[in-house]
PDB file of N, CA and C in Angstrom:
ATOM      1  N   UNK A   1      63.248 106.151 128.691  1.00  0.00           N
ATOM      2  CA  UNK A   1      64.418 106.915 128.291  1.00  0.00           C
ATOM      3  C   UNK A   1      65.349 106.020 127.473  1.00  0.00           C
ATOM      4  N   UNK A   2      65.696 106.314 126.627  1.00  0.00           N
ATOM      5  CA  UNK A   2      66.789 105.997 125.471  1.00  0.00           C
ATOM      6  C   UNK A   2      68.044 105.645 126.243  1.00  0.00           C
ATOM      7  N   UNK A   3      69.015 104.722 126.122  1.00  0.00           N
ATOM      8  CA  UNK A   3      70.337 104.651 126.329  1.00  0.00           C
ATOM      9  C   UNK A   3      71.422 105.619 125.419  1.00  0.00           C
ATOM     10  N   UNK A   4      72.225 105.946 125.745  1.00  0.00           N
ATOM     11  CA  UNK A   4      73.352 106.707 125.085  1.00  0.00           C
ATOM     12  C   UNK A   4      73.782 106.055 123.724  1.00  0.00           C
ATOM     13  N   UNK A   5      73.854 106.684 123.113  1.00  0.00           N
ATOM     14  CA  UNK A   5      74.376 106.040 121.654  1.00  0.00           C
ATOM     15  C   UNK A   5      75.886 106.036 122.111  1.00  0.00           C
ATOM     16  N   UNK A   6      76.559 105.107 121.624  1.00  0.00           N
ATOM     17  CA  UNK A   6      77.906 105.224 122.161  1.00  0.00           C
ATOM     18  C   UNK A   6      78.750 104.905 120.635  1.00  0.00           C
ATOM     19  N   UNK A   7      79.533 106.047 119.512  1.00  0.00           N
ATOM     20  CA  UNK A   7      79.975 105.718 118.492  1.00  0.00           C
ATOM     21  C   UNK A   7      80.935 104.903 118.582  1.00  0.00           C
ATOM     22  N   UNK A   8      81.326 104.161 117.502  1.00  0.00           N
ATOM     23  CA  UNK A   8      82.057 102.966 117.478  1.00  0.00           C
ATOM     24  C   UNK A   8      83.385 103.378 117.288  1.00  0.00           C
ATOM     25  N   UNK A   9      84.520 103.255 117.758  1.00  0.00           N
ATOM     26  CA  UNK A   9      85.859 103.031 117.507  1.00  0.00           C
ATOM     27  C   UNK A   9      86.589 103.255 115.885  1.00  0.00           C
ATOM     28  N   UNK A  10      86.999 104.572 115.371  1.00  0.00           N
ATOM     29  CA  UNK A  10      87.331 104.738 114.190  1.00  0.00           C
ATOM     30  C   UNK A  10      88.502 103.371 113.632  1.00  0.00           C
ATOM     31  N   UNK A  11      88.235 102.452 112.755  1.00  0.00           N
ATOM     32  CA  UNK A  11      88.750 101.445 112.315  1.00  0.00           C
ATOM     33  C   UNK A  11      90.224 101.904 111.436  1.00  0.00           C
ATOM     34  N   UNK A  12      91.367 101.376 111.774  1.00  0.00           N
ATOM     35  CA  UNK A  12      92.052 101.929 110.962  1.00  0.00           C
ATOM     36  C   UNK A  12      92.817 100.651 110.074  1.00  0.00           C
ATOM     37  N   UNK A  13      93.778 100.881 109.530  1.00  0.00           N
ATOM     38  CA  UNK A  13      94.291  99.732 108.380  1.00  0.00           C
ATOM     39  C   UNK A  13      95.235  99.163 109.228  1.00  0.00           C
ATOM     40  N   UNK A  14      95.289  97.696 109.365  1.00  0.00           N
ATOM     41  CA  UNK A  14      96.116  96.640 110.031  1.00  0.00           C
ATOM     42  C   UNK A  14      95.445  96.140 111.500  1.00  0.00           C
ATOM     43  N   UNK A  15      94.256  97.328 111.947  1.00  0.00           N
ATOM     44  CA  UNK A  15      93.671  97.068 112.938  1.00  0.00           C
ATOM     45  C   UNK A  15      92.386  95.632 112.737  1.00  0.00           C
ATOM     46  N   UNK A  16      92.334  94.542 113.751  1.00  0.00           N
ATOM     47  CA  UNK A  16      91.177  93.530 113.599  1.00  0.00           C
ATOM     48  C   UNK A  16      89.298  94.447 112.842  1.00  0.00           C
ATOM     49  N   UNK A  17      89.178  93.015 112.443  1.00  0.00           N
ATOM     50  CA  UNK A  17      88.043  93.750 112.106  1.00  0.00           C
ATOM     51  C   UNK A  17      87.359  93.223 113.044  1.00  0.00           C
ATOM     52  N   UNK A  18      85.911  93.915 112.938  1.00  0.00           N
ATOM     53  CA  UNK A  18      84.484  93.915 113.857  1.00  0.00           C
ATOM     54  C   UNK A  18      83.986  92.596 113.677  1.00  0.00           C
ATOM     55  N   UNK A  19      83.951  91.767 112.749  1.00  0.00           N
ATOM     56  CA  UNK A  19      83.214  90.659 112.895  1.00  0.00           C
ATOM     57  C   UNK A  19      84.115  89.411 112.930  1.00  0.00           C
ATOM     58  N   UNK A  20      85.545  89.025 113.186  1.00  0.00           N
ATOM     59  CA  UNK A  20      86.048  88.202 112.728  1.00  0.00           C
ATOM     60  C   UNK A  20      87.495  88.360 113.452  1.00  0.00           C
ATOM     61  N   UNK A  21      88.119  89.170 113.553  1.00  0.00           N
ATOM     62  CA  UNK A  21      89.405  89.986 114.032  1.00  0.00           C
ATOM     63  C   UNK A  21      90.636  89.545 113.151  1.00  0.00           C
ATOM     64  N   UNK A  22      90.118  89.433 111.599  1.00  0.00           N
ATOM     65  CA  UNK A  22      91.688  89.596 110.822  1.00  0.00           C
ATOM     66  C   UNK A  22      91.886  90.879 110.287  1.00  0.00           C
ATOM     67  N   UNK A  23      93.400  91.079 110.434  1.00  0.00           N
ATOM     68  CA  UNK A  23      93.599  92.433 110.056  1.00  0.00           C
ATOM     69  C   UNK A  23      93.166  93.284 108.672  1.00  0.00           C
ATOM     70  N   UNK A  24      92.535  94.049 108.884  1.00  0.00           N
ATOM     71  CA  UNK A  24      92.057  94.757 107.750  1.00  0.00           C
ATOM     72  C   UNK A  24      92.898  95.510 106.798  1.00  0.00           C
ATOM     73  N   UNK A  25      92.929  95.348 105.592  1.00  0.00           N
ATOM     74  CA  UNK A  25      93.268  96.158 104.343  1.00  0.00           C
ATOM     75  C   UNK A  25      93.163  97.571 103.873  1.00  0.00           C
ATOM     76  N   UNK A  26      94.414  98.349 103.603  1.00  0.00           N
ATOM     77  CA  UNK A  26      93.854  99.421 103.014  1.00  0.00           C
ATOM     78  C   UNK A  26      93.591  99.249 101.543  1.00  0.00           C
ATOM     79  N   UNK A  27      93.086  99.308 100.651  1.00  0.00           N
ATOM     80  CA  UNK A  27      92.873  99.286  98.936  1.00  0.00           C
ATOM     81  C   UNK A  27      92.342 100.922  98.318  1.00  0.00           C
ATOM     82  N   UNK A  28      92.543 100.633  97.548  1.00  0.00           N
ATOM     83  CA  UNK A  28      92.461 101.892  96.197  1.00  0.00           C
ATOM     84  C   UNK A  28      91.208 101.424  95.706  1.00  0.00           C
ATOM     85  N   UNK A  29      89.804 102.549  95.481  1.00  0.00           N
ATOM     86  CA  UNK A  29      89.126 102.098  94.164  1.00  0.00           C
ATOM     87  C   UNK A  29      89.589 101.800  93.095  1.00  0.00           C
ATOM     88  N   UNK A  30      88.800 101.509  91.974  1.00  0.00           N
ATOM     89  CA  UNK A  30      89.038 101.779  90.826  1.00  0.00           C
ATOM     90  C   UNK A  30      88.128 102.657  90.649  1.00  0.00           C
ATOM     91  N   UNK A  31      88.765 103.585  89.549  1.00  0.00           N
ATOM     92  CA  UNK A  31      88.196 105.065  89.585  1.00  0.00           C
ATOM     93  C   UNK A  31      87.255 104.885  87.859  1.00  0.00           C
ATOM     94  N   UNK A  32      85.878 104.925  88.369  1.00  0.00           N
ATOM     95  CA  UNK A  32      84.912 104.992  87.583  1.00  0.00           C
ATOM     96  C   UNK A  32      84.446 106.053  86.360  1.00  0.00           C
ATOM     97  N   UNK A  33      83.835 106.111  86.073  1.00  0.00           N
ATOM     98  CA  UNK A  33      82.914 107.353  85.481  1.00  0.00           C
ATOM     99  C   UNK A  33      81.965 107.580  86.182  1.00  0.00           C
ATOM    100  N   UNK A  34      82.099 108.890  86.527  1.00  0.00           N
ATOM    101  CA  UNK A  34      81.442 109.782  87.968  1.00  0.00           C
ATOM    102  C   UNK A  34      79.744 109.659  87.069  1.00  0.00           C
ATOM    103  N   UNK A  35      78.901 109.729  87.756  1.00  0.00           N
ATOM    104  CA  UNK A  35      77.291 109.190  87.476  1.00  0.00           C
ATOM    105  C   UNK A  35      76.853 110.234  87.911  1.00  0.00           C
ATOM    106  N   UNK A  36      75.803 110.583  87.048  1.00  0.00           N
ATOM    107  CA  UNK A  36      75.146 112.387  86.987  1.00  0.00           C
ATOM    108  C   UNK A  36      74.850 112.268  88.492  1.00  0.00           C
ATOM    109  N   UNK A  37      74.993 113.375  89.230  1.00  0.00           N
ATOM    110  CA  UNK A  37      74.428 113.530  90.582  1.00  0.00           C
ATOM    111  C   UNK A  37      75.471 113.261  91.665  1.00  0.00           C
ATOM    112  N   UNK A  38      76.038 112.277  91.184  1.00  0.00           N
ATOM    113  CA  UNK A  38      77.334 112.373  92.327  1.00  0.00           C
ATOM    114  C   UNK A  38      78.197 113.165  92.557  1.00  0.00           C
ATOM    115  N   UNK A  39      78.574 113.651  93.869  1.00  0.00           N
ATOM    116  CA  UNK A  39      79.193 114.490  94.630  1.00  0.00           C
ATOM    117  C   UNK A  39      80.214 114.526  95.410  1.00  0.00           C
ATOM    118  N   UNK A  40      80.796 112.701  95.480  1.00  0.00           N
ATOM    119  CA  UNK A  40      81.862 112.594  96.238  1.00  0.00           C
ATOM    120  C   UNK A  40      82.361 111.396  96.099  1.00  0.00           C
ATOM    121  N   UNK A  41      83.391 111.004  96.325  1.00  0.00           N
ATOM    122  CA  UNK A  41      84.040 109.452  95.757  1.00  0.00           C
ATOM    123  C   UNK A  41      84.997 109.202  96.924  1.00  0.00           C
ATOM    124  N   UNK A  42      85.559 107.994  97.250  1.00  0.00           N
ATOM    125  CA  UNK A  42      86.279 107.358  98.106  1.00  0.00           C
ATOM    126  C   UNK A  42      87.867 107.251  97.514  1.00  0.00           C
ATOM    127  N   UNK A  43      88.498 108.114  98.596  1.00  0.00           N
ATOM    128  CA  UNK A  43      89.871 108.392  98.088  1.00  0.00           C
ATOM    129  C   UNK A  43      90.306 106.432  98.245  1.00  0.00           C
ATOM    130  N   UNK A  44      90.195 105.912  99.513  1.00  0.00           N
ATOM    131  CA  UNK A  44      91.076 104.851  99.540  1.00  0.00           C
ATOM    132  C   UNK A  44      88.963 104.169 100.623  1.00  0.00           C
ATOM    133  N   UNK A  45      89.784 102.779 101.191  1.00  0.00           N
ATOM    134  CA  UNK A  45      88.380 101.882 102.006  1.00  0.00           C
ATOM    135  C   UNK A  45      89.179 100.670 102.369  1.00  0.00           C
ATOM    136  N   UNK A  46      88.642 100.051 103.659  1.00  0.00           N
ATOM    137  CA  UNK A  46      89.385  99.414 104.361  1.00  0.00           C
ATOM    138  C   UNK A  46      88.446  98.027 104.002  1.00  0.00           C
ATOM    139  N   UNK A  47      89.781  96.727 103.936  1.00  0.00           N
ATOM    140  CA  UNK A  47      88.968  95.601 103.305  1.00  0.00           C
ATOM    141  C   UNK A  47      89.234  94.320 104.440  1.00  0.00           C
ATOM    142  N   UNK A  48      88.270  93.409 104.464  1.00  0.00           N
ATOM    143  CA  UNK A  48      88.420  92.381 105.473  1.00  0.00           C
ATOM    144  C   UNK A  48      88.419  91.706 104.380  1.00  0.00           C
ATOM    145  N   UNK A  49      90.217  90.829 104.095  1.00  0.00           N
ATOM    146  CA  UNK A  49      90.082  89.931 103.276  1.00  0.00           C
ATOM    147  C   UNK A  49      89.168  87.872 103.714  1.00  0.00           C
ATOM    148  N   UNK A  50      89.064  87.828 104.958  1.00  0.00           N
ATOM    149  CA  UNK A  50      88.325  87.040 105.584  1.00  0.00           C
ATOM    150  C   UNK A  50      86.751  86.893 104.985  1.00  0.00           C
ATOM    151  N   UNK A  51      86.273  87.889 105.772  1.00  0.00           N
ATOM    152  CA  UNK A  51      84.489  88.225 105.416  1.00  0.00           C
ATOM    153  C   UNK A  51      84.075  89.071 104.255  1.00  0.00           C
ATOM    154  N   UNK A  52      84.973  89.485 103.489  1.00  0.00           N
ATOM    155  CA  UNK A  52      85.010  90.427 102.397  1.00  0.00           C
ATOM    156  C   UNK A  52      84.149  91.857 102.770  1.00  0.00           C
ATOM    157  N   UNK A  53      84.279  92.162 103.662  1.00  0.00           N
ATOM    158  CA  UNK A  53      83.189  93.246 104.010  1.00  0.00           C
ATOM    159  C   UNK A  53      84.184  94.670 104.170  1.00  0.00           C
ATOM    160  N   UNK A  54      84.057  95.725 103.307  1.00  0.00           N
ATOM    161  CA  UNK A  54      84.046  96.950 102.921  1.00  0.00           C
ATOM    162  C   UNK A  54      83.789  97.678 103.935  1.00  0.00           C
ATOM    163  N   UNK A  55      85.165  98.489 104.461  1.00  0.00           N
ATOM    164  CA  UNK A  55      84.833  99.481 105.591  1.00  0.00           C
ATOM    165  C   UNK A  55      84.860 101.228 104.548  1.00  0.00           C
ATOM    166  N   UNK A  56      83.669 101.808 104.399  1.00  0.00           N
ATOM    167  CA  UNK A  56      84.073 102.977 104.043  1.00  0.00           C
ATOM    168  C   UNK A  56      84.018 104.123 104.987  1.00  0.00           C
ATOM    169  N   UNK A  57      85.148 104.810 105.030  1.00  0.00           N
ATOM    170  CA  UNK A  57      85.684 105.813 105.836  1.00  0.00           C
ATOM    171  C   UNK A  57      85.139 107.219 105.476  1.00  0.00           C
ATOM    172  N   UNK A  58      84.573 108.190 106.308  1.00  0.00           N
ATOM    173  CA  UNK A  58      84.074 109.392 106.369  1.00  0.00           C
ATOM    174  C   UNK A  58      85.460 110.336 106.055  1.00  0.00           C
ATOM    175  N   UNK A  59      86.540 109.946 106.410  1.00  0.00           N
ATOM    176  CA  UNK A  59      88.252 110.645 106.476  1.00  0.00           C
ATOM    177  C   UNK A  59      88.562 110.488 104.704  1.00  0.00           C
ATOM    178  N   UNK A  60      87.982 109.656 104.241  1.00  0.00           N
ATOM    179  CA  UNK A  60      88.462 109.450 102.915  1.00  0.00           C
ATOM    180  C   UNK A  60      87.509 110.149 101.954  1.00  0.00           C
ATOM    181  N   UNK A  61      86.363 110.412 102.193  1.00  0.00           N
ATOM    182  CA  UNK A  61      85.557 110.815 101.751  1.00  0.00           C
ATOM    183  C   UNK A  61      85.903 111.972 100.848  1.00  0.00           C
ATOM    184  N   UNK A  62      86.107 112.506  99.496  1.00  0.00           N
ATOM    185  CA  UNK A  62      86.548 113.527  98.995  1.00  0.00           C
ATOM    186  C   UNK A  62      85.144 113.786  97.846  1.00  0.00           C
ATOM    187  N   UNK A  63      85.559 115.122  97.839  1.00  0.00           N
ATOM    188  CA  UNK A  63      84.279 115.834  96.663  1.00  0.00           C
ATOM    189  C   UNK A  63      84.802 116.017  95.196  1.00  0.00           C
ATOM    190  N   UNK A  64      83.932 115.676  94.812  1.00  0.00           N
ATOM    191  CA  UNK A  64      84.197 116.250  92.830  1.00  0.00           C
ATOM    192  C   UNK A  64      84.599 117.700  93.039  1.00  0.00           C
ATOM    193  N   UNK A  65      85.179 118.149  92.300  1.00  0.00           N
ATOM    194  CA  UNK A  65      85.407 119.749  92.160  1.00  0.00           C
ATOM    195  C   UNK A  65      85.342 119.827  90.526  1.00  0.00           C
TER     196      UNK A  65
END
């Protein structure tokens, strides 16, 4: 039998990060030229200026219209 998947703790901006515990960043993309097929782009993404590692958020998640 499988153990319970147990989801992880929604990360928010100023909160430690997962690998390191310095406070994480909110940042802005820079807003590209949308690429045939794409369907959705990242309003904002949370940054660990430490480990440089990119939190992208499902809450930010917005669609082309």
């Amino acid at each position: 039998m499988k153990p319970a998947v147990v989801a992880p703790e929604r990360i928010r901006a100023g909160q430690p990060c997962r690998k390191c515990a310095t406070p994480v960043v909110q940042k802005t993309p820079r807003h590209h030229q949308r690429k045939p097929g794409q369907c959705y782009y990242y309003e904002y993404y949370l940054y660990c200026p430490n480990y440089r590692t990119l939190y992208m958020l499902d809450e930010a998640k917005r669609p082309y219209s």
